[in-house]
PDB file of N, CA and C in Angstrom:
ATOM      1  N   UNK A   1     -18.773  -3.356  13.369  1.00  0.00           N
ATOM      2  CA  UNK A   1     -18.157  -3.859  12.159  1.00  0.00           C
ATOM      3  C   UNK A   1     -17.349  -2.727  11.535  1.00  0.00           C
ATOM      4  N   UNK A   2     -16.066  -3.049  11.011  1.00  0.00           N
ATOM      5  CA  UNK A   2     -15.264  -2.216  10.696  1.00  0.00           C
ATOM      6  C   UNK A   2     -15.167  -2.183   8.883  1.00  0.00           C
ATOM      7  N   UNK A   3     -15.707  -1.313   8.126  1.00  0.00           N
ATOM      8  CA  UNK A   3     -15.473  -1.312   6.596  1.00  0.00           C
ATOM      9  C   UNK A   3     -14.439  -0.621   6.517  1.00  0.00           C
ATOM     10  N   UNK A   4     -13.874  -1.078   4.302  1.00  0.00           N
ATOM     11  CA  UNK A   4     -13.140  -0.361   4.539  1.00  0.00           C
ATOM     12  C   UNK A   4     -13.600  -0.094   2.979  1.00  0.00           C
ATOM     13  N   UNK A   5     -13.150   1.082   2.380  1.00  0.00           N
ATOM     14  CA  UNK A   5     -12.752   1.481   1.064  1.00  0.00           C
ATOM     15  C   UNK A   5     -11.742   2.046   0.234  1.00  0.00           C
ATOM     16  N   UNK A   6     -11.052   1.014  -0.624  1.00  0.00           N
ATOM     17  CA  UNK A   6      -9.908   1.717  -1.748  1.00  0.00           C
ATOM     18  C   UNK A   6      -9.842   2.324  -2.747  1.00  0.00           C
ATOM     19  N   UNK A   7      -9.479   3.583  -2.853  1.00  0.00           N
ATOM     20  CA  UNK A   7      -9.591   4.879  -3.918  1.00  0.00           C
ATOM     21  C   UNK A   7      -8.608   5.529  -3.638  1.00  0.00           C
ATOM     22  N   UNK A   8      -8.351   6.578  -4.415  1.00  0.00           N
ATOM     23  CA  UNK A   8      -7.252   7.531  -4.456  1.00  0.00           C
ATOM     24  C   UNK A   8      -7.287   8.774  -3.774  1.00  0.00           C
ATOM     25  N   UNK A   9      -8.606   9.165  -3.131  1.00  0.00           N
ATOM     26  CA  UNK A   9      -8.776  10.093  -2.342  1.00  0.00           C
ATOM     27  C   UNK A   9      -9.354   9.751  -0.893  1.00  0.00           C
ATOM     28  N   UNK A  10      -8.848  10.675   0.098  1.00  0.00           N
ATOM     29  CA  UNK A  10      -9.720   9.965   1.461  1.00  0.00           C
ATOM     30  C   UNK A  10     -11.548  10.325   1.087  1.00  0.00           C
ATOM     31  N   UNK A  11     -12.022   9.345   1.729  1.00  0.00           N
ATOM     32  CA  UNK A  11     -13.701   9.869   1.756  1.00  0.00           C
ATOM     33  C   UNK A  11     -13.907   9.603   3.008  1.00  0.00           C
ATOM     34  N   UNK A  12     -14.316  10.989   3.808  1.00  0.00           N
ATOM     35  CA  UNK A  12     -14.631  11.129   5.060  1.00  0.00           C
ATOM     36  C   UNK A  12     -15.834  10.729   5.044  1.00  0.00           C
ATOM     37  N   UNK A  13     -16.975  10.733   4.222  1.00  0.00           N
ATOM     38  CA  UNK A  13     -18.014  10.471   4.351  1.00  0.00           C
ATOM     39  C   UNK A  13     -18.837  10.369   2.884  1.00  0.00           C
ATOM     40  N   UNK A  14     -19.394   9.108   2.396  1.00  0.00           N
ATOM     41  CA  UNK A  14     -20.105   8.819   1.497  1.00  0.00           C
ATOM     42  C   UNK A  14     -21.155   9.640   0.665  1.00  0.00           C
ATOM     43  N   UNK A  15     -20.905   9.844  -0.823  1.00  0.00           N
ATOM     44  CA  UNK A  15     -21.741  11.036  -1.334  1.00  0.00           C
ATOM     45  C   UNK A  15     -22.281  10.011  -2.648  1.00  0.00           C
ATOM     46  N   UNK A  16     -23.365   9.380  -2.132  1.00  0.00           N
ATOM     47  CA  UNK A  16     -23.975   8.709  -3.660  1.00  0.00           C
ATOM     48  C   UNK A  16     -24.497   9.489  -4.482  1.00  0.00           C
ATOM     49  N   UNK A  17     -24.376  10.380  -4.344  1.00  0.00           N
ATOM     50  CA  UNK A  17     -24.968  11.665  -5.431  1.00  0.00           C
ATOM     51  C   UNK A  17     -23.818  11.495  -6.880  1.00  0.00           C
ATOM     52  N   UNK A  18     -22.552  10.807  -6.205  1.00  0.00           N
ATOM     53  CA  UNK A  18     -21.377  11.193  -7.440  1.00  0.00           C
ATOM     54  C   UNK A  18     -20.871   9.770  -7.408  1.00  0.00           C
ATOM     55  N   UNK A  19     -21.763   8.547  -7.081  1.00  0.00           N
ATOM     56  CA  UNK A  19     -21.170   7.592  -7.654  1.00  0.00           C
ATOM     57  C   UNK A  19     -21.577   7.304  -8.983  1.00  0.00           C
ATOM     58  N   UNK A  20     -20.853   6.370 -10.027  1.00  0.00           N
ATOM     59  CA  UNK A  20     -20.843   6.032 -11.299  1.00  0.00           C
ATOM     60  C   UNK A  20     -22.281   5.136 -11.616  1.00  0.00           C
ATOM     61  N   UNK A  21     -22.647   5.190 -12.460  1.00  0.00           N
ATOM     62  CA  UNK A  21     -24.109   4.245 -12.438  1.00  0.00           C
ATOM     63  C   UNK A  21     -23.820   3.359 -13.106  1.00  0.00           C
ATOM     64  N   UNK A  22     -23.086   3.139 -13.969  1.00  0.00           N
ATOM     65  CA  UNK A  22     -22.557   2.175 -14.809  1.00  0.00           C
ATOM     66  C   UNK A  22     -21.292   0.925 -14.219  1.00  0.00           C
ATOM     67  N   UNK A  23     -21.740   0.454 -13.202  1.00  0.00           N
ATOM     68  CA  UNK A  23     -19.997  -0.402 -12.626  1.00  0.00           C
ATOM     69  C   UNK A  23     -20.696  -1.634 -12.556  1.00  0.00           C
ATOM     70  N   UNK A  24     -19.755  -2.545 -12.017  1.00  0.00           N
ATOM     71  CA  UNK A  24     -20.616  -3.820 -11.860  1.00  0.00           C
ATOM     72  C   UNK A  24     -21.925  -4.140 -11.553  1.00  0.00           C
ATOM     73  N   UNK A  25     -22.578  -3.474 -10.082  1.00  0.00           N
ATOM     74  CA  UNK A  25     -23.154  -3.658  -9.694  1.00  0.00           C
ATOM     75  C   UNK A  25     -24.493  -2.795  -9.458  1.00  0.00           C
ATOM     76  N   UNK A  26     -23.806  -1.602  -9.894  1.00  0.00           N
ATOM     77  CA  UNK A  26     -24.425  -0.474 -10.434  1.00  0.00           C
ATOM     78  C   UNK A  26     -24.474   0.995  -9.461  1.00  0.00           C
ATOM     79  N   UNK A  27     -24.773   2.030  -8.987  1.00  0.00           N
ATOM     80  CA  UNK A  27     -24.581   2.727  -8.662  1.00  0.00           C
ATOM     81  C   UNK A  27     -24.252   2.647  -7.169  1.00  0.00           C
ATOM     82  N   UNK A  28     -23.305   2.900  -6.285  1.00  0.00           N
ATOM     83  CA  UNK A  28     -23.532   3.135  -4.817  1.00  0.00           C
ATOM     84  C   UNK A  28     -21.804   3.075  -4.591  1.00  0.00           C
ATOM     85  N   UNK A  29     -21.555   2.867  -2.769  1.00  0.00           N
ATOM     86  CA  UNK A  29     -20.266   3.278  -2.112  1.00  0.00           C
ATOM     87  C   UNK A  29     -20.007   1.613  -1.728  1.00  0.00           C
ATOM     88  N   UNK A  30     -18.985   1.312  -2.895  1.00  0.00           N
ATOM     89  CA  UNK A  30     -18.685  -0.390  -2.097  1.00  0.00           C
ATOM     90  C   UNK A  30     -17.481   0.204  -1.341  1.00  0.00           C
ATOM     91  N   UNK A  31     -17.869  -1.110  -0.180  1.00  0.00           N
ATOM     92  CA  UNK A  31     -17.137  -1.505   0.973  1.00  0.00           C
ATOM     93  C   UNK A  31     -16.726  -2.707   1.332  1.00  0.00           C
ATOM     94  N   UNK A  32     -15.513  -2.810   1.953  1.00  0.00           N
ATOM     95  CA  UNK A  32     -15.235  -4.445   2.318  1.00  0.00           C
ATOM     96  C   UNK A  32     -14.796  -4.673   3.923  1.00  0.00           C
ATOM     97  N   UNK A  33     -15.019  -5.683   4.270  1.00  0.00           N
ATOM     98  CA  UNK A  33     -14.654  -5.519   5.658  1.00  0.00           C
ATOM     99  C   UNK A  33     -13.260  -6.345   5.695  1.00  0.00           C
ATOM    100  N   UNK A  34     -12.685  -6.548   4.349  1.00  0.00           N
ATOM    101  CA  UNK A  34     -11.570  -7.067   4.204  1.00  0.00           C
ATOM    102  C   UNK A  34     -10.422  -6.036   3.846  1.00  0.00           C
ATOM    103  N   UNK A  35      -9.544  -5.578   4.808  1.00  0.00           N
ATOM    104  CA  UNK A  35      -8.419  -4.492   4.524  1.00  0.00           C
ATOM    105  C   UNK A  35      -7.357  -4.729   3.511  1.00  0.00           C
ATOM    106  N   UNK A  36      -6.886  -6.055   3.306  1.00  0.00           N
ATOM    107  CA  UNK A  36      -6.231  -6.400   2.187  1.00  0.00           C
ATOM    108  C   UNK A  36      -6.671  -6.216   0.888  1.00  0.00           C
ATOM    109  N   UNK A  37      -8.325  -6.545   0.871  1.00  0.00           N
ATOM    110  CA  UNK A  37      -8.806  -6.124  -0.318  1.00  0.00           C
ATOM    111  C   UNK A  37      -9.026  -5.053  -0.642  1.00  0.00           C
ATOM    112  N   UNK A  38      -9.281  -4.153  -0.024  1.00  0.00           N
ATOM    113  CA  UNK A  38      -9.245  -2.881  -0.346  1.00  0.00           C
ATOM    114  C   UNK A  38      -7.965  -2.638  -0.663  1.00  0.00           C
ATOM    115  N   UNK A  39      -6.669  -2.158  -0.032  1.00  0.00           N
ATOM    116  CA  UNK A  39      -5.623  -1.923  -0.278  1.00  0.00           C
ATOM    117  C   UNK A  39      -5.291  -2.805  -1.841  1.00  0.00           C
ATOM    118  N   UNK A  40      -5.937  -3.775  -1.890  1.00  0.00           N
ATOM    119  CA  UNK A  40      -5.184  -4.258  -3.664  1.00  0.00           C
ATOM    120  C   UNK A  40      -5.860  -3.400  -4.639  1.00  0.00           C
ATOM    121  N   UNK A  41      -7.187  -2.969  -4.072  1.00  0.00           N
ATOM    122  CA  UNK A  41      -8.380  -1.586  -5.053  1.00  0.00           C
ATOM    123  C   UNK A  41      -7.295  -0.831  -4.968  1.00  0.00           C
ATOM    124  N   UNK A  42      -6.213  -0.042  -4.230  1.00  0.00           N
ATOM    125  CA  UNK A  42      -5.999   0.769  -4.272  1.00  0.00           C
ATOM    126  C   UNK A  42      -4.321   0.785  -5.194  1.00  0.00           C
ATOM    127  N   UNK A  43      -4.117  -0.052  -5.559  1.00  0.00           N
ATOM    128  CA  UNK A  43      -3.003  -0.595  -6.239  1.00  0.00           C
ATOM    129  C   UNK A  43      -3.719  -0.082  -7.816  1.00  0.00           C
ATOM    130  N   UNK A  44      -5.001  -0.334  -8.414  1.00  0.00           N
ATOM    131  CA  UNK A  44      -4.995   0.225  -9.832  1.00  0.00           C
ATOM    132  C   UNK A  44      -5.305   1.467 -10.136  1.00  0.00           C
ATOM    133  N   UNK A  45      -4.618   2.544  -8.969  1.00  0.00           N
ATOM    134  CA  UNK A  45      -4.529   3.640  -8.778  1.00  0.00           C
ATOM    135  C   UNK A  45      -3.216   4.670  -8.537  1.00  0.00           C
ATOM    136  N   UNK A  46      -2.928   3.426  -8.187  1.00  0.00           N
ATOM    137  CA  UNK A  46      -1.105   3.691  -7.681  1.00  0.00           C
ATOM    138  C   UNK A  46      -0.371   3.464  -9.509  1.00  0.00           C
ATOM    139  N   UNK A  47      -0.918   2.133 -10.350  1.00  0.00           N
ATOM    140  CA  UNK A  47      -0.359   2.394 -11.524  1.00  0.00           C
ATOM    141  C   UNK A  47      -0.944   3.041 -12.373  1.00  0.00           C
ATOM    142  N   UNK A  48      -1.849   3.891 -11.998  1.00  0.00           N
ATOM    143  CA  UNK A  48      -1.839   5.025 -12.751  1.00  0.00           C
ATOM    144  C   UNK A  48      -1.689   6.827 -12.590  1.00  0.00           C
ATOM    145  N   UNK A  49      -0.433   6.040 -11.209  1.00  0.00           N
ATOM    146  CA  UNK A  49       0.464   7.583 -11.427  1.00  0.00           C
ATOM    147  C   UNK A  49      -0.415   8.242  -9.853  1.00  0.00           C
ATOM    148  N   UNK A  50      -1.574   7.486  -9.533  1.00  0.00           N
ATOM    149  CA  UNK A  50      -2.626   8.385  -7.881  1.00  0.00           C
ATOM    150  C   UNK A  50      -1.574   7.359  -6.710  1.00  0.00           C
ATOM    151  N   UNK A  51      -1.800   8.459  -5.372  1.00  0.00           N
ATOM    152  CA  UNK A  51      -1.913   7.763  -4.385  1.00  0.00           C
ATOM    153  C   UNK A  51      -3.229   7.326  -3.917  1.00  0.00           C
ATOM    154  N   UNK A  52      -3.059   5.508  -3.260  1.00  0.00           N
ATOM    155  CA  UNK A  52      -4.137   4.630  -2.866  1.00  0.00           C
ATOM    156  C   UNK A  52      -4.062   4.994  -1.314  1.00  0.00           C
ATOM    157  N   UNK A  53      -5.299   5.356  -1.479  1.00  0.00           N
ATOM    158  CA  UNK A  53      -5.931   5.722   0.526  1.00  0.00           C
ATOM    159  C   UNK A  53      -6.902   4.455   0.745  1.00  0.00           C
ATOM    160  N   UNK A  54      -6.646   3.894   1.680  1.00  0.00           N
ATOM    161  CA  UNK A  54      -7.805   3.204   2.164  1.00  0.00           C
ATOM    162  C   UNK A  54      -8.725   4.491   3.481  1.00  0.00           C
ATOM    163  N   UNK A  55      -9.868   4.381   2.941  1.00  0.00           N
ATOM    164  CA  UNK A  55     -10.747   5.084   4.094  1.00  0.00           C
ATOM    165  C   UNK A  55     -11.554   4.038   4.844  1.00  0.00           C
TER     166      UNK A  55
END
């Protein structure tokens, strides 16, 4: 199975030590196995001035 994740930096490898505890669902590394969706995560990054990496 192929995941994917959209952010503004590459993440070679997952560090839950520095995820947010406060988000929807609450602390951890979301993933989608949907590439479009990620890439649209990475669009409310792009308008604020970051480049969007899908990792």
């Amino acid at each position: 199975m192929i995941l994917y994740h959209g952010s503004y930096l590459a993440i070679p490898s997952p560090d839950l030590e520095r995820s947010r505890k406060h988000v929807d669902f609450g602390s951890g590394f979301y993933l989608t196995p949907i590439y479009e969706q990620a890439v649209r995560w990475c669009e409310k990054f792009k308008r604020r001035g970051k480049k969007g990496i899908v990792s």
